[in-house]
C-alpha atoms as a PDB file:
ATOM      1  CA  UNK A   1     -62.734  13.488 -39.138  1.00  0.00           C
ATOM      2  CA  UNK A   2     -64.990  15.718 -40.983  1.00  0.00           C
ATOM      3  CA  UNK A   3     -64.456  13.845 -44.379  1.00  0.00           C
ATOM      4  CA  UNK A   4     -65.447  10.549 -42.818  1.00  0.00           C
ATOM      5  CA  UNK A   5     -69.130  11.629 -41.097  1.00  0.00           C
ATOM      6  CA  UNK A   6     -71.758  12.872 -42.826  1.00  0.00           C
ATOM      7  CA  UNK A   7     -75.341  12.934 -41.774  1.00  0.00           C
ATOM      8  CA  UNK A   8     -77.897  10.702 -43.877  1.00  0.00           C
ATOM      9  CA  UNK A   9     -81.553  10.960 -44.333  1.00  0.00           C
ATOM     10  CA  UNK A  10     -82.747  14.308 -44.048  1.00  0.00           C
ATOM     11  CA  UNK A  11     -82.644  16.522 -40.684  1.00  0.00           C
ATOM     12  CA  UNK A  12     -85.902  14.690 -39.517  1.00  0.00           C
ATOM     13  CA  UNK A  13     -86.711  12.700 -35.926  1.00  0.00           C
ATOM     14  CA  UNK A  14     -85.236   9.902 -37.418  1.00  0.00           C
ATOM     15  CA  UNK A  15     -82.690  11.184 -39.147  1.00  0.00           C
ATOM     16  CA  UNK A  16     -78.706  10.264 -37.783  1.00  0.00           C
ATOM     17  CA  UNK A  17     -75.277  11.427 -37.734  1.00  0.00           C
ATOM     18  CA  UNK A  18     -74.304   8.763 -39.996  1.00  0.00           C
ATOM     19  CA  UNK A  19     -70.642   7.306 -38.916  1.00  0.00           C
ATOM     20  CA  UNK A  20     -69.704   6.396 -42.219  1.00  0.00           C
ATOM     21  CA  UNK A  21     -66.625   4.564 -43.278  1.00  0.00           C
ATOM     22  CA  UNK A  22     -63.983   3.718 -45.822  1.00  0.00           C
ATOM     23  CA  UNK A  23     -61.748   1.208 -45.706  1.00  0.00           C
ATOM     24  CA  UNK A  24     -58.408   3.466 -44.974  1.00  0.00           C
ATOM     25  CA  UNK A  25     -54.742   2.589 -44.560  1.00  0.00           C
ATOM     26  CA  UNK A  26     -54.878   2.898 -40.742  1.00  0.00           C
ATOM     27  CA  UNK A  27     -57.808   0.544 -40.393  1.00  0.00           C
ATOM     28  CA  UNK A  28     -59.254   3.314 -37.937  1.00  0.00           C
ATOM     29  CA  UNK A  29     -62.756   4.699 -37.241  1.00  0.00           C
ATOM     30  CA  UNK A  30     -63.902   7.900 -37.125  1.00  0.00           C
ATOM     31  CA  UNK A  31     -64.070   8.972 -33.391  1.00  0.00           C
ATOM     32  CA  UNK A  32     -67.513   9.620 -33.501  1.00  0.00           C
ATOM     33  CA  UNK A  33     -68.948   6.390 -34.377  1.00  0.00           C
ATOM     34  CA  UNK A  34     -69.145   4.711 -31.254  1.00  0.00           C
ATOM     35  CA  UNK A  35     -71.069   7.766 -29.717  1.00  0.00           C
ATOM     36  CA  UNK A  36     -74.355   7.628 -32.213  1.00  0.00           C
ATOM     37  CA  UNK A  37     -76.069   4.793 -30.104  1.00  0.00           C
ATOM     38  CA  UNK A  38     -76.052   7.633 -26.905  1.00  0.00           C
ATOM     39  CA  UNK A  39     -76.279  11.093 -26.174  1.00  0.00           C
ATOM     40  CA  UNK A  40     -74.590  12.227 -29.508  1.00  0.00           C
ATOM     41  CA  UNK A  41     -78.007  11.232 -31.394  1.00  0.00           C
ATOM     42  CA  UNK A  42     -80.315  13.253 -29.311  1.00  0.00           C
ATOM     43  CA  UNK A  43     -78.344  16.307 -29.326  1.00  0.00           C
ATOM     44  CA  UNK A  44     -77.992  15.952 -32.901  1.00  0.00           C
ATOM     45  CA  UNK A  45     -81.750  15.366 -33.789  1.00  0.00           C
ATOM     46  CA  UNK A  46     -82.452  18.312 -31.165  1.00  0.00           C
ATOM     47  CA  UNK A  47     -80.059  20.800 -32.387  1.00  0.00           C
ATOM     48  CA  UNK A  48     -83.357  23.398 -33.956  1.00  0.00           C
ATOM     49  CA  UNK A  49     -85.218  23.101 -30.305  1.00  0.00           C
ATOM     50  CA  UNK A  50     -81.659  23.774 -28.788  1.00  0.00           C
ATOM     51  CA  UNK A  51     -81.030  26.509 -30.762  1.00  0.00           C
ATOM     52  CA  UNK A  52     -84.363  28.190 -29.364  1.00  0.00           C
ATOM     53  CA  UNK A  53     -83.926  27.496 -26.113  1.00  0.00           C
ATOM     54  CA  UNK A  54     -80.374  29.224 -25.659  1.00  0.00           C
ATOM     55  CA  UNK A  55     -80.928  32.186 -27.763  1.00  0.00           C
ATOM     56  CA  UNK A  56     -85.119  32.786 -27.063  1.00  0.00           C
ATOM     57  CA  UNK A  57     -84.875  33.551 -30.872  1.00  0.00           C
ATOM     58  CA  UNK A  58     -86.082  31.062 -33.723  1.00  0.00           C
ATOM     59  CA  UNK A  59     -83.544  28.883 -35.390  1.00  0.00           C
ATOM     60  CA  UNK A  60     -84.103  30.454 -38.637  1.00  0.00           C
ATOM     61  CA  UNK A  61     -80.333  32.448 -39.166  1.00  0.00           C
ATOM     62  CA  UNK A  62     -78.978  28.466 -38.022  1.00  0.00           C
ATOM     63  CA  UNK A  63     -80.829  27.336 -40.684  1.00  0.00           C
ATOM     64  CA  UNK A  64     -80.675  30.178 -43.474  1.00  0.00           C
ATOM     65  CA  UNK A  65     -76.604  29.650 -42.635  1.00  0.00           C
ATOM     66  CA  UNK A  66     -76.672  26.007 -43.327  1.00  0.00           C
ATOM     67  CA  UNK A  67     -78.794  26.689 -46.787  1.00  0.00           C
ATOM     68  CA  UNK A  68     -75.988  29.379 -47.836  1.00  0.00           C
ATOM     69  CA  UNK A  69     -73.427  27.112 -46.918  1.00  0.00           C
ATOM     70  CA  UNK A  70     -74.427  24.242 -49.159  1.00  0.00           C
ATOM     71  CA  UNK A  71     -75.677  26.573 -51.817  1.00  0.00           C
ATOM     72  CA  UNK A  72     -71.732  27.493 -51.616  1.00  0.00           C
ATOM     73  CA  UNK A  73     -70.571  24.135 -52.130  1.00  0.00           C
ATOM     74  CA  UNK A  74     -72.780  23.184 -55.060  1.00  0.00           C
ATOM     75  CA  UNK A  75     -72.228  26.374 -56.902  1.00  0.00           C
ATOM     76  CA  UNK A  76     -68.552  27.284 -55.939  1.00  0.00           C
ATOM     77  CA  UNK A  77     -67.849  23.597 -55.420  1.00  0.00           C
ATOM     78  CA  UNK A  78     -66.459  21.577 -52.170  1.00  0.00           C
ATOM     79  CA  UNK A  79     -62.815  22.083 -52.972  1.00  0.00           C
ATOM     80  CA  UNK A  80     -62.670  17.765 -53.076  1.00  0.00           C
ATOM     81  CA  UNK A  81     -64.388  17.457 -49.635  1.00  0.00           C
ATOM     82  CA  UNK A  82     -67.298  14.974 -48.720  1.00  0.00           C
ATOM     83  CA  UNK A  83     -69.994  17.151 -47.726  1.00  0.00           C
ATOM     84  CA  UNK A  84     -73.451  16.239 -47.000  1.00  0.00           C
ATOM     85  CA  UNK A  85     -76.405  17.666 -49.227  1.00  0.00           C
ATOM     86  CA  UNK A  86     -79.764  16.282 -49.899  1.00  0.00           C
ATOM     87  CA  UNK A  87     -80.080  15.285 -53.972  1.00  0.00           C
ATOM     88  CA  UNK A  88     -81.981  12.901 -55.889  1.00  0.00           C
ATOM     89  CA  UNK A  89     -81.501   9.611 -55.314  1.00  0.00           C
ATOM     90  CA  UNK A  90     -80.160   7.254 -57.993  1.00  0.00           C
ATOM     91  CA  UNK A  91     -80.697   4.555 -55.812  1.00  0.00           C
ATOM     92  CA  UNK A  92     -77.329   4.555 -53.705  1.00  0.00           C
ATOM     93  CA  UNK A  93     -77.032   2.899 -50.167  1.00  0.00           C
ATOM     94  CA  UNK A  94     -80.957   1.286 -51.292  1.00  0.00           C
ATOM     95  CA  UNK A  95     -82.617   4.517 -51.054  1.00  0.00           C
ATOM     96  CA  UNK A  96     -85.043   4.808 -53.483  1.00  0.00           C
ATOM     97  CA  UNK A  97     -84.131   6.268 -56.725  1.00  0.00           C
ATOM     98  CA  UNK A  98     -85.828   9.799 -56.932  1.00  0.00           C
ATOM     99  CA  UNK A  99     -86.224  10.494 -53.623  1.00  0.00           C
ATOM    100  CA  UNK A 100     -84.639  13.688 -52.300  1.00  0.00           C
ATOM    101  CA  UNK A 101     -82.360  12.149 -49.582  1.00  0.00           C
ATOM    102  CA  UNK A 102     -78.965  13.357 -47.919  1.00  0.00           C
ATOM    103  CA  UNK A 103     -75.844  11.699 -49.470  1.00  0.00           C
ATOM    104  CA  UNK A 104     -72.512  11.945 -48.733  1.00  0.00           C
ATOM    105  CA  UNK A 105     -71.036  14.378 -51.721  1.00  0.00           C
ATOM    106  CA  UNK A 106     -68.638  16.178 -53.705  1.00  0.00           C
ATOM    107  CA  UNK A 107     -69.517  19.422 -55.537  1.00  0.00           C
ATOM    108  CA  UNK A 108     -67.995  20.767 -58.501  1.00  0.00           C
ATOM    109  CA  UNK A 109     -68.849  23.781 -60.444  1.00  0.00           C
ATOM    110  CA  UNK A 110     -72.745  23.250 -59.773  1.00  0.00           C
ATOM    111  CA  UNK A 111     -72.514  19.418 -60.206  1.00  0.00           C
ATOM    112  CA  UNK A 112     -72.571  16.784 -57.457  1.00  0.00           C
ATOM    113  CA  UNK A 113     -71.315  13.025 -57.217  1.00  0.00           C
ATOM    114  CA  UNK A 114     -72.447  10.609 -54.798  1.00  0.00           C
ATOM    115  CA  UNK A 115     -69.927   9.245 -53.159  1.00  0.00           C
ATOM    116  CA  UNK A 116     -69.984   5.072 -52.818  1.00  0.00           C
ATOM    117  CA  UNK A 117     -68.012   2.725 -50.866  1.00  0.00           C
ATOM    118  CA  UNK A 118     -69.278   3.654 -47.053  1.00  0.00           C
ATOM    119  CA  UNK A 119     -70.205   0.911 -44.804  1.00  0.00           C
ATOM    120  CA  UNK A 120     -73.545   0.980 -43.219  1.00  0.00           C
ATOM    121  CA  UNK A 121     -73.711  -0.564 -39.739  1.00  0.00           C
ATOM    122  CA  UNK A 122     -76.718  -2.730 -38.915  1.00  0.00           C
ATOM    123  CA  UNK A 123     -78.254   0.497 -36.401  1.00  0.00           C
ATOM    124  CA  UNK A 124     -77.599   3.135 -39.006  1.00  0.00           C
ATOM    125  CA  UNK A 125     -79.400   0.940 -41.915  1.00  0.00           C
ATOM    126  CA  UNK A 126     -82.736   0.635 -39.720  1.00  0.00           C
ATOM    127  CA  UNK A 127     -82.401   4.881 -38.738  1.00  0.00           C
ATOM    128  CA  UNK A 128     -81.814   5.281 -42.896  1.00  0.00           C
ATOM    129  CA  UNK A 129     -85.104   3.071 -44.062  1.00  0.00           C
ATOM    130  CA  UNK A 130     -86.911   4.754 -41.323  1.00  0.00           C
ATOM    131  CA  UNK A 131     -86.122   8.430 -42.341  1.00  0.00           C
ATOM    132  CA  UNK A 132     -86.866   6.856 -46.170  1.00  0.00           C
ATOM    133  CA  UNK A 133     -90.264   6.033 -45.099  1.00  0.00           C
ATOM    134  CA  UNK A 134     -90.748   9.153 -43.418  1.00  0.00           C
ATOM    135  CA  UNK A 135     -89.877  11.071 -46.712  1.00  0.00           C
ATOM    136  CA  UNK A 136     -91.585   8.649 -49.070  1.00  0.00           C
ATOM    137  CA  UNK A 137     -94.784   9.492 -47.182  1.00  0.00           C
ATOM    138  CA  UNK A 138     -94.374  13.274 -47.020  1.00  0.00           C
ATOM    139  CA  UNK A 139     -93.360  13.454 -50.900  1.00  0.00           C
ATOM    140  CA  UNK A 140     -97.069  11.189 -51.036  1.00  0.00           C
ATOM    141  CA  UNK A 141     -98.721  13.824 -48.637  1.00  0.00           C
ATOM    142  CA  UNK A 142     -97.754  16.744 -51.243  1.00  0.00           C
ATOM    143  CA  UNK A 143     -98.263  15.165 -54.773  1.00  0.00           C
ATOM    144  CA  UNK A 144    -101.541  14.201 -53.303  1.00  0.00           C
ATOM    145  CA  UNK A 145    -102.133  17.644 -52.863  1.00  0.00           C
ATOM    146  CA  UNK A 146    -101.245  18.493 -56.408  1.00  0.00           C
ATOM    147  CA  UNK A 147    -103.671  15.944 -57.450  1.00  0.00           C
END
């Protein structure tokens, strides 16, 4: 299960649990993929405010975890294993090429590979363009700072 979902977009209001899928020799999804239309999705998206609520502490150890984590992968490598990690675009899955966006990957010795070939359901397409334009306009928001 954990090779085949991967979350896309970036940890945003709109972004998803992605239930992404290969064609495999069993012909079988992913458990999880008929659960991201429900309750699944909003626990997902409200996983920080969650966090808060149960230990009256900020989120910040979840999240300085999850940075050392994928810090791990990219350096050390993923050992083969999808992982999700937010890279540059090269245009994969139509998100716009140089946009920082989460892809599913593999790492290897501080080098990462987007992975092709998952299908994109109709609901998880209009989530992935809305996180896209919610990232295209905060990248527009700090360069015009810069400027």
């Amino acid at each position: 299960l954990g090779r085949r979902v991967c979350n896309l977009g970036q940890p945003l209001l709109h972004a998803i649990p992605g239930c992404l899928e290969r064609a495999s020799e069993d012909g079988q999804r992913p458990p999880l993929c008929g659960l991201q239309h429900g309750e699944f999705i909003k626990t997902v998206q409200q996983r920080g405010a969650a966090v808060i609520n149960a230990r009256k502490l900020s989120s910040a150890m979840s999240a300085a975890k999850a940075i050392s984590d994928h810090m791990h992968d990219f350096v050390v490598g993923s050992g083969g294993k999808v992982v999700s990690m937010g890279v540059v675009s090269d245009g994969s899955y139509n998100v716009e090429p140089g946009l920082v966006y989460s892809f599913p990957v593999i790492c290897q010795a501080g080098t990462w590979k987007i992975q092709q070939g998952y299908k994109i359901d109709t609901f998880s397409r209009k989530m992935m363009d809305e996180t896209m334009a919610e990232l295209q306009q905060e990248r527009d928001v700090a360069q015009g700072f810069l400027n």
